[in-house]
C-alpha atoms as a PDB file:
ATOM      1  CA  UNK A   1     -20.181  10.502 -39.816  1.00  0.00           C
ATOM      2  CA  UNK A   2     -17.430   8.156 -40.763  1.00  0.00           C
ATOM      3  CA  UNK A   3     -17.438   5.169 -38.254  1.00  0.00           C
ATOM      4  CA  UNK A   4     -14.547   3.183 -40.123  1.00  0.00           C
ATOM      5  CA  UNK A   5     -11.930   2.304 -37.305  1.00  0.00           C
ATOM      6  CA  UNK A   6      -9.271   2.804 -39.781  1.00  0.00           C
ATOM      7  CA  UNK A   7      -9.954   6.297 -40.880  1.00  0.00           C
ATOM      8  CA  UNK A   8     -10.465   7.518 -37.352  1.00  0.00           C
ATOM      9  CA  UNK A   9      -7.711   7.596 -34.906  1.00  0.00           C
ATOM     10  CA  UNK A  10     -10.287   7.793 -31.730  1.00  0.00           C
ATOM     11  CA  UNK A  11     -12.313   4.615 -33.420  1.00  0.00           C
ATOM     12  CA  UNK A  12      -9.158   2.783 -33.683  1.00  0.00           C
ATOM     13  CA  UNK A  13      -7.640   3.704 -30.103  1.00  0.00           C
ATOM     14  CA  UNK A  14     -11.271   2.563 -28.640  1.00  0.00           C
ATOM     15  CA  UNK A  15     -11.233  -0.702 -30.296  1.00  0.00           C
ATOM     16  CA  UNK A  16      -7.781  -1.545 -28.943  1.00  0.00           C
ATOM     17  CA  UNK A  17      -8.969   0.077 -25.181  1.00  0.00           C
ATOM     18  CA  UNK A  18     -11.890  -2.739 -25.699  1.00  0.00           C
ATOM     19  CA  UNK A  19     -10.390  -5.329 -27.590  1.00  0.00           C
ATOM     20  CA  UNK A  20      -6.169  -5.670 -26.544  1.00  0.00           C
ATOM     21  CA  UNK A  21      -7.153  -4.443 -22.983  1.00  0.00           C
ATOM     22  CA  UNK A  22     -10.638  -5.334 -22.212  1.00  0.00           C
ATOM     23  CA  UNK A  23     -11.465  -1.771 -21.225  1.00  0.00           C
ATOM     24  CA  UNK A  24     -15.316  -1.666 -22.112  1.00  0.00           C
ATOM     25  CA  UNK A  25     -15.576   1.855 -23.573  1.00  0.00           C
ATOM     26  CA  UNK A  26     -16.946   3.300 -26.190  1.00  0.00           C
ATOM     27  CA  UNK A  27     -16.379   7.025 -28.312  1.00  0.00           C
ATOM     28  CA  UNK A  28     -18.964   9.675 -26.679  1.00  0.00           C
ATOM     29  CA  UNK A  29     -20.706  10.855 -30.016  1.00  0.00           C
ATOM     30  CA  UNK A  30     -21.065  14.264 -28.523  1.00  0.00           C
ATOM     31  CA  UNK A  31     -17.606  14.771 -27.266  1.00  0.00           C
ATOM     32  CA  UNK A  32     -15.893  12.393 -29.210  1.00  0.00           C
ATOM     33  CA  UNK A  33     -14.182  10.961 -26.067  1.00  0.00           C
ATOM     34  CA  UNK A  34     -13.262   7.750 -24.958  1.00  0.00           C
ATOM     35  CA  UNK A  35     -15.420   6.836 -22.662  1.00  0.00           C
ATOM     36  CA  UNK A  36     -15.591   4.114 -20.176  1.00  0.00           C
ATOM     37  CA  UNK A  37     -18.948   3.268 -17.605  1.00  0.00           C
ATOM     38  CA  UNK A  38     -17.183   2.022 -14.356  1.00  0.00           C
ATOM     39  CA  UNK A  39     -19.318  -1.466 -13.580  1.00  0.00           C
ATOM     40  CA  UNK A  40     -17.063  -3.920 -14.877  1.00  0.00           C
ATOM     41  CA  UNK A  41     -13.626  -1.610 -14.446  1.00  0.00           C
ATOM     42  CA  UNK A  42     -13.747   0.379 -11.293  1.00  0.00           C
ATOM     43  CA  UNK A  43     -11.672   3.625 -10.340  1.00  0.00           C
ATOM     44  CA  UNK A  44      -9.894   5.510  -7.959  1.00  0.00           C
ATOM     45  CA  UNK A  45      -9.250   9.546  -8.461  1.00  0.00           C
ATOM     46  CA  UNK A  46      -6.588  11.166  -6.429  1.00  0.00           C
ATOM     47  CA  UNK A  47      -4.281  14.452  -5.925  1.00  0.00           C
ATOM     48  CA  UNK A  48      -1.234  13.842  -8.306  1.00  0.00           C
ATOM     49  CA  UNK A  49       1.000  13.965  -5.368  1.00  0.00           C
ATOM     50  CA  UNK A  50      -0.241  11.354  -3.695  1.00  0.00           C
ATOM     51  CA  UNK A  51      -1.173   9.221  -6.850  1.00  0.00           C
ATOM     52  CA  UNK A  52       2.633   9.138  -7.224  1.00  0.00           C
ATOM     53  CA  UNK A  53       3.173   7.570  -3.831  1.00  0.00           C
ATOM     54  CA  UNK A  54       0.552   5.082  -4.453  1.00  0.00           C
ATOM     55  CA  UNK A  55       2.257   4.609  -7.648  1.00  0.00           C
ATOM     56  CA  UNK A  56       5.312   3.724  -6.210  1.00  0.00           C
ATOM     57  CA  UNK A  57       3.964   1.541  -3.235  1.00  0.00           C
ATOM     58  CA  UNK A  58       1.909  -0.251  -5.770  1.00  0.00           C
ATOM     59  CA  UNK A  59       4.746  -0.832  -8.159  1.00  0.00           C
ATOM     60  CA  UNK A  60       7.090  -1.818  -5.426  1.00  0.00           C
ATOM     61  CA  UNK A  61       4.383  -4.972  -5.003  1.00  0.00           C
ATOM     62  CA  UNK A  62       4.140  -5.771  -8.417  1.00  0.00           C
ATOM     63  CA  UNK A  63       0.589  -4.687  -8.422  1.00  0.00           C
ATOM     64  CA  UNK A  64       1.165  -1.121 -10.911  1.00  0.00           C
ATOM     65  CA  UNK A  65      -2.036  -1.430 -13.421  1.00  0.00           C
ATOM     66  CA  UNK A  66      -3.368   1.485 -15.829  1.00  0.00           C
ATOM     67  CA  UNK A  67      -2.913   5.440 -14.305  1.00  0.00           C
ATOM     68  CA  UNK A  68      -4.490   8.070 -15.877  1.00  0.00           C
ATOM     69  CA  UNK A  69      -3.176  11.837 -15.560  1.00  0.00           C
ATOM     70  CA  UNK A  70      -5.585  14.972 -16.204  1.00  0.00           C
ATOM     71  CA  UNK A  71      -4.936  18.443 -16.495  1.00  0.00           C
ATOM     72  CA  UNK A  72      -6.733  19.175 -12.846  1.00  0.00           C
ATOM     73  CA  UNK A  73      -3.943  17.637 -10.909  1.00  0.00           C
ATOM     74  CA  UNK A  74      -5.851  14.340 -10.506  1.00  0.00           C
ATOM     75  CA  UNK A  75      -4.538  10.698 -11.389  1.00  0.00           C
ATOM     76  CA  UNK A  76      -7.383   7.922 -11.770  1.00  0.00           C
ATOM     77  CA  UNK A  77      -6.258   4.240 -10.969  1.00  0.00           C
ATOM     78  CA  UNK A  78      -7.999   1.644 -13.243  1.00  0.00           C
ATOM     79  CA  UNK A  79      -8.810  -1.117 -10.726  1.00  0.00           C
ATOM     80  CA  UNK A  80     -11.093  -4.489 -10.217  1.00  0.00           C
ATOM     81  CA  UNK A  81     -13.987  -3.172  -8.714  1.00  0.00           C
ATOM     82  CA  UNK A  82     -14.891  -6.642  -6.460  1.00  0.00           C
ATOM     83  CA  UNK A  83     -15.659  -4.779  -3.166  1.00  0.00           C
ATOM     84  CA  UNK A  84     -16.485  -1.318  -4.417  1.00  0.00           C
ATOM     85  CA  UNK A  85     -19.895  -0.965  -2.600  1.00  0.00           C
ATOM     86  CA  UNK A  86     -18.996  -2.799   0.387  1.00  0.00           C
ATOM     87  CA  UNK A  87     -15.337  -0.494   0.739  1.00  0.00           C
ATOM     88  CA  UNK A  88     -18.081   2.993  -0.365  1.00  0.00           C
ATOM     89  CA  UNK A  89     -20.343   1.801   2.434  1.00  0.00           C
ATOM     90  CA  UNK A  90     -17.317   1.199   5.307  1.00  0.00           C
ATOM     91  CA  UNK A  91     -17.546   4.702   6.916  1.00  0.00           C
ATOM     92  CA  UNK A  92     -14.036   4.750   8.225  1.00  0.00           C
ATOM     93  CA  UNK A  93     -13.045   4.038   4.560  1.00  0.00           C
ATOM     94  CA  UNK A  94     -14.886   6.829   3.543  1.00  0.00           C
ATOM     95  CA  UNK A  95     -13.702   8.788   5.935  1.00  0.00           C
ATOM     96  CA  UNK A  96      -9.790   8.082   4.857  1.00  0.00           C
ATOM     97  CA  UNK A  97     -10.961   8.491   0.959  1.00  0.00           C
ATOM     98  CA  UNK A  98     -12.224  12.007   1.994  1.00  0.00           C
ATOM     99  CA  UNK A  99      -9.286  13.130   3.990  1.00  0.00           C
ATOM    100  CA  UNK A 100      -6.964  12.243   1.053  1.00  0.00           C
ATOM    101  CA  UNK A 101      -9.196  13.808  -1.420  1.00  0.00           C
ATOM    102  CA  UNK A 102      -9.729  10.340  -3.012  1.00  0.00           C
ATOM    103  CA  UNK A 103     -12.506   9.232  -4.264  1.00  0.00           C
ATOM    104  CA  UNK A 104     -14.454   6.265  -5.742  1.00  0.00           C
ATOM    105  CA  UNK A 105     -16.157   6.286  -9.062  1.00  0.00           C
ATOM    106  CA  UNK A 106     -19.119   5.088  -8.275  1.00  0.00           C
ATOM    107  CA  UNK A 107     -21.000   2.208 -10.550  1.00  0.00           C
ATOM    108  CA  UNK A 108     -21.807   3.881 -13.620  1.00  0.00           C
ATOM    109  CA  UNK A 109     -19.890   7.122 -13.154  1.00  0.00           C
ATOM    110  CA  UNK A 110     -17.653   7.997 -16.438  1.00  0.00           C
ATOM    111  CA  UNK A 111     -14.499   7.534 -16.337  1.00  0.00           C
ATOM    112  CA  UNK A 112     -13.088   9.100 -19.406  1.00  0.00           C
ATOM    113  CA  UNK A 113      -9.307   7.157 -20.913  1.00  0.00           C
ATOM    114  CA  UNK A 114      -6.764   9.274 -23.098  1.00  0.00           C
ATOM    115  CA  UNK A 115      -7.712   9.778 -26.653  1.00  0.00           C
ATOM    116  CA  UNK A 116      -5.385  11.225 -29.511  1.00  0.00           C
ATOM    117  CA  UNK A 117      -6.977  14.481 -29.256  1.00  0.00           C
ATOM    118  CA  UNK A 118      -6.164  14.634 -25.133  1.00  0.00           C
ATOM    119  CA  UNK A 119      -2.826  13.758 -25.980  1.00  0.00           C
ATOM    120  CA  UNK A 120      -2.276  16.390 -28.428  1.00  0.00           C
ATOM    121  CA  UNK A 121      -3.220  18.992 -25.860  1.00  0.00           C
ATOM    122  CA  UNK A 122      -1.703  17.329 -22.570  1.00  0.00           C
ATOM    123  CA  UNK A 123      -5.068  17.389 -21.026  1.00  0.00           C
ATOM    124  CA  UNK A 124      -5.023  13.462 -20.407  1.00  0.00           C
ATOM    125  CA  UNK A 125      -2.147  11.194 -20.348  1.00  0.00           C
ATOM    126  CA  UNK A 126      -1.201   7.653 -19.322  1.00  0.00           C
ATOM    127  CA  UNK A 127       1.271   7.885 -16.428  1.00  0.00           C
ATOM    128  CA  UNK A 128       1.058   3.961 -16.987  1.00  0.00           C
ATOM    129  CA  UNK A 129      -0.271   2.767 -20.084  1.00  0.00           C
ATOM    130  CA  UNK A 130      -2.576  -0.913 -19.999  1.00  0.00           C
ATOM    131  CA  UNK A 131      -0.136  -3.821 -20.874  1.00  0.00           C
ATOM    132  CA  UNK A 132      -3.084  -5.812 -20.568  1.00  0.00           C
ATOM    133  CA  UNK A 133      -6.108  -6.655 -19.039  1.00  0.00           C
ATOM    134  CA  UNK A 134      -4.646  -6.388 -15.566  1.00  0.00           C
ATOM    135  CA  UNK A 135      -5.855  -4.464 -12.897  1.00  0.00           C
ATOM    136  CA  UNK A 136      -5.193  -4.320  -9.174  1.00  0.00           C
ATOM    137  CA  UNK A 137      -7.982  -4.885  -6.805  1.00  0.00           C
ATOM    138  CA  UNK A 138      -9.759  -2.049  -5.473  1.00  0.00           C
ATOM    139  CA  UNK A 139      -9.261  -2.804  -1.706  1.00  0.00           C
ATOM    140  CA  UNK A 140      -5.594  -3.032  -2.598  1.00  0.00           C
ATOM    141  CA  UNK A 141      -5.590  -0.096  -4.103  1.00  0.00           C
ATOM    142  CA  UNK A 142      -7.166   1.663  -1.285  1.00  0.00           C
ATOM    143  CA  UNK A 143      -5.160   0.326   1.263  1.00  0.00           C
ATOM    144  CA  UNK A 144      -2.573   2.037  -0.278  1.00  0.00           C
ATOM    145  CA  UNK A 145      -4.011   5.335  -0.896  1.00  0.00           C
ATOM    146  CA  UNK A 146      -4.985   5.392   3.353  1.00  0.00           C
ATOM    147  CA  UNK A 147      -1.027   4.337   4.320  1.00  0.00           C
ATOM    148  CA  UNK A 148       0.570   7.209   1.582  1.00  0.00           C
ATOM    149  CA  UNK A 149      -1.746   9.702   2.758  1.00  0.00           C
ATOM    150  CA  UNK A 150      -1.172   8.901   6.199  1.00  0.00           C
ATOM    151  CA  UNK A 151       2.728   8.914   5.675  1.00  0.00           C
ATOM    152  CA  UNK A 152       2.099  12.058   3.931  1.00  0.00           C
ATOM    153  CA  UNK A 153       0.123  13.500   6.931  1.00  0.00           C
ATOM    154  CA  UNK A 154       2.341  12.711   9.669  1.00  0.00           C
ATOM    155  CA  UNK A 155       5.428  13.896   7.840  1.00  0.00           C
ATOM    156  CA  UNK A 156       7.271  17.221   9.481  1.00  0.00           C
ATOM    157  CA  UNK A 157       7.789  19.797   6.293  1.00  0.00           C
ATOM    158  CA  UNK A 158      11.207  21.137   6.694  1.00  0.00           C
ATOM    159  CA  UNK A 159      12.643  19.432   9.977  1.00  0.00           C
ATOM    160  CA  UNK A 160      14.587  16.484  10.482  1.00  0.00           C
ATOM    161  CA  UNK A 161      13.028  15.571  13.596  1.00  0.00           C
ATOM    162  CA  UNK A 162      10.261  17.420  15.427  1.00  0.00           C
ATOM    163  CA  UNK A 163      11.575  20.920  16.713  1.00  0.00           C
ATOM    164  CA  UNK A 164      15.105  20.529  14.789  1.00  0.00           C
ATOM    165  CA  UNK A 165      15.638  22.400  11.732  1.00  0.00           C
ATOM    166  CA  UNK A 166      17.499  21.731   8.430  1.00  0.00           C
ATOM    167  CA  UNK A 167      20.752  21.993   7.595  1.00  0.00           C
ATOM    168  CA  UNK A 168      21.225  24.649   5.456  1.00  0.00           C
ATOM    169  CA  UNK A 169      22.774  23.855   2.012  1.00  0.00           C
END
């Protein structure tokens, strides 16, 4: 197998993950994914939907780091991972997480970033692409996810207030 960066697209995107972003990851040989062990880099998986509000709460702060989209209807959040088993432990946390259907990659779960080849087939995308090595904290990032899904929870599909309907257009 040819492992010169320059003659493979996936060697070269990988190197710039690790090197430009400091996204420790490496090409899967099986696969030929990119690859990245959460220890270091933490995540945060959640319904598209939702990822967008978080999206836009976090970017209203100034806090917007790397989003990953998949083909499931998922987003991952790249985040610092500081309090990760102390937040996976805190069983009203957990408890939130669930109800959203968010969830925490746990230390050493895979957490796989967009390669040519998943951008070729629109399987995996960045929503937002690393600038750098930046990375909102976890907890932040949480925080978030609870107050969008609970926004999301208590909102009243197709009335204005409770027991008024629409307008019609």
């Amino acid at each position: 197998m040819n492992t010169d960066p320059a003659s493979d697209p996936t060697l070269t995107r990988c190197q710039r993950y690790r090197h430009v972003y400091g996204l420790p990851c490496y090409v899967h040989q099986e696969t030929r994914r990119i690859t990245l062990r959460a220890g270091d880099v933490g995540a945060v998986t959640v319904p598209e939907q939702l990822g967008r509000m978080v999206h836009s709460d976090l970017a209203g702060q100034y806090l917007l780091g790397p989003v990953i989209a998949h083909g499931s209807g998922r987003w991952t959040i790249l985040v610092r991972p500081d309090d990760t088993h102390q937040l996976a432990n805190d069983t009203d946390i957990f408890v939130a997480l669930l109800r959203a259907s968010a969830t925490i990659v746990p230390d050493g779960g895979e957490i796989l970033l967009p390669s040519p080849a998943d951008e070729r087939t629109g399987y995996r995308r960045w929503v937002v692409a690393p600038r750098d090595a930046f990375r909102p904290h976890i907890s932040t990032v949480v925080q978030s996810i609870i107050i969008c899904a609970d926004r999301t929870a208590h909102h009243h599909y197709g009335f204005q207030k409770p027991d008024q309907p629409r307008d019609q257009p």
